[in-house]
C-alpha atoms as a PDB file:
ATOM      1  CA  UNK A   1      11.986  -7.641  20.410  1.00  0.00           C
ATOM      2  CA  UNK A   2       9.111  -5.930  18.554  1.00  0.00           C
ATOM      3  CA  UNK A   3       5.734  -7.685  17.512  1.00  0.00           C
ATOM      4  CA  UNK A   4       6.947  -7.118  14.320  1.00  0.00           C
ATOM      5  CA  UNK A   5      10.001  -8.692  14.631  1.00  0.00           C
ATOM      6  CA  UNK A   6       7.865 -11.544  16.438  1.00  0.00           C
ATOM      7  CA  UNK A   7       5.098 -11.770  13.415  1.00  0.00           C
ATOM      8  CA  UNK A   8       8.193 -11.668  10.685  1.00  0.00           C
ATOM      9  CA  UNK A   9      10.167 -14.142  12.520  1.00  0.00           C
ATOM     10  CA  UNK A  10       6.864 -16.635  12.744  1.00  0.00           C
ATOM     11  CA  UNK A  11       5.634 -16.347   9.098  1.00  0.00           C
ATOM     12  CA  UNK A  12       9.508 -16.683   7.507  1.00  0.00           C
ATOM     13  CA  UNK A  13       9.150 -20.201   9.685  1.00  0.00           C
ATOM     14  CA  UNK A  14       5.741 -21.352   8.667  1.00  0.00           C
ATOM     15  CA  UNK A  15       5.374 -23.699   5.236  1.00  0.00           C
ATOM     16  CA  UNK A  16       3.155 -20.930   3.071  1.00  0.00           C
ATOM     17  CA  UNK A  17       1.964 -21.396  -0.592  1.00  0.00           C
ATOM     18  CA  UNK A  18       1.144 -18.572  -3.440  1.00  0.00           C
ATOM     19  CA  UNK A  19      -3.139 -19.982  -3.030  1.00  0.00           C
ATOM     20  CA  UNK A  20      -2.421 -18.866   0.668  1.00  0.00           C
ATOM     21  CA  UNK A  21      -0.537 -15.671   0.396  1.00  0.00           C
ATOM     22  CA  UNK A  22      -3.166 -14.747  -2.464  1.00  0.00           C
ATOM     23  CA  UNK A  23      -6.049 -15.048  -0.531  1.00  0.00           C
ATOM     24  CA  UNK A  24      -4.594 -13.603   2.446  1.00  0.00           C
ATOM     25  CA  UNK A  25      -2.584 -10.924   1.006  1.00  0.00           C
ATOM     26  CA  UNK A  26      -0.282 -10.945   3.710  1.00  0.00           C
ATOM     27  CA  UNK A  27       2.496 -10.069   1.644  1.00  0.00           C
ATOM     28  CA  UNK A  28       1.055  -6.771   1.269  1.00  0.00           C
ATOM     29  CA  UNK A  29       1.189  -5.961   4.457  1.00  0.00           C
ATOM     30  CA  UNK A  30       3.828  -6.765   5.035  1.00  0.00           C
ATOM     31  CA  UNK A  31       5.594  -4.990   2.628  1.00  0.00           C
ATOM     32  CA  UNK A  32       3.412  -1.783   3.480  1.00  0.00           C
ATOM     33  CA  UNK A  33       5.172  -1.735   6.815  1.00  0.00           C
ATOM     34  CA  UNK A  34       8.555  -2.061   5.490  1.00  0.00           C
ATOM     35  CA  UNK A  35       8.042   0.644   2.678  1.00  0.00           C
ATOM     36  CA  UNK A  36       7.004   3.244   5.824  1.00  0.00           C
ATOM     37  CA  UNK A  37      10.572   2.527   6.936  1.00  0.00           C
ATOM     38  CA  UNK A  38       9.157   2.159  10.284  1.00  0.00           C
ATOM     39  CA  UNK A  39      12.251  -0.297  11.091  1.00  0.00           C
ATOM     40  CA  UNK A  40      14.394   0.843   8.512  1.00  0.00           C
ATOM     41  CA  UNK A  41      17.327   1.083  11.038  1.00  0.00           C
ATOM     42  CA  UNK A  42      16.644  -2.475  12.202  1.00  0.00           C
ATOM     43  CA  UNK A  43      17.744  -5.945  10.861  1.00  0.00           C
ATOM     44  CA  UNK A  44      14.121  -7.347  11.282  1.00  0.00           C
ATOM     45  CA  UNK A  45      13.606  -4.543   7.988  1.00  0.00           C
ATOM     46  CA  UNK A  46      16.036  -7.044   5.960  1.00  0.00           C
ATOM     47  CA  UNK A  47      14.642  -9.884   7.161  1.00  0.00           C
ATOM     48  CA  UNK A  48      11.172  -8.621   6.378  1.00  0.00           C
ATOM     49  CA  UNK A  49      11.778  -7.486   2.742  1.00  0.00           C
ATOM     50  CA  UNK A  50      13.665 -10.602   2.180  1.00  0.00           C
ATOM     51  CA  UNK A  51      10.679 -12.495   3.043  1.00  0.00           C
ATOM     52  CA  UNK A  52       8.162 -10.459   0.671  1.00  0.00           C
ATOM     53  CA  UNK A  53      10.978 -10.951  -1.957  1.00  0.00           C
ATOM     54  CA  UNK A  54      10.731 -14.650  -1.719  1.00  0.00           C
ATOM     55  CA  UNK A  55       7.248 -14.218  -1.077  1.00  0.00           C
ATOM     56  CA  UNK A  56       6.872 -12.313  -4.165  1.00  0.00           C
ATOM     57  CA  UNK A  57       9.338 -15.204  -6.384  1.00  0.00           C
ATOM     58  CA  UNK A  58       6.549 -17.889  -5.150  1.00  0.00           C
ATOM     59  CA  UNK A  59       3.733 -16.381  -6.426  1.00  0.00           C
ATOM     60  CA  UNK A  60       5.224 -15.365  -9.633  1.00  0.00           C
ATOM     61  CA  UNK A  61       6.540 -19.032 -10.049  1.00  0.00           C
ATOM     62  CA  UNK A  62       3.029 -19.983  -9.526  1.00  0.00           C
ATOM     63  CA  UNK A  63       1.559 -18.106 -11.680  1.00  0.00           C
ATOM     64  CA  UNK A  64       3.987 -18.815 -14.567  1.00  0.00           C
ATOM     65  CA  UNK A  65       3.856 -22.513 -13.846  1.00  0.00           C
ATOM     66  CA  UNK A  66      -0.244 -21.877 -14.807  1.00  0.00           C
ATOM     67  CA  UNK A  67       0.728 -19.860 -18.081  1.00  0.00           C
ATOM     68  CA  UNK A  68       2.984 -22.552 -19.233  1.00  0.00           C
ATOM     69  CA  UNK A  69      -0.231 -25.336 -18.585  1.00  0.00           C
END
């Protein structure tokens, strides 16, 4: 197993809110390395981009959540 697949497989376990993925921008990173295809051929790639999708859903349900106050 790859540190990536390590690093994915910790953060999809760990509790994370949108405050902590904005100030960390982790998501970005993320989603850098599975845009360079790096592990395209790989599940961990799925898993990954699955992750900055829901990821992405949280902080966009976040922010709309503020709108709406």
């Amino acid at each position: 197993m790859t540190l990536f697949s390590n690093l994915v497989n910790a953060l999809n376990n760990l509790p994370i809110s949108a405050k902590v993925l904005t100030e960390t921008r982790i998501g970005r990173g993320v989603n850098s390395i599975v845009k360079d295809g790096i592990f395209k051929d790989e599940p961990i790639n799925k898993v990954a981009l699955d992750l900055v999708n829901q990821w992405k859903a949280l902080v966009q349900n976040q922010k709309n959540k503020k709108n709406d106050s």
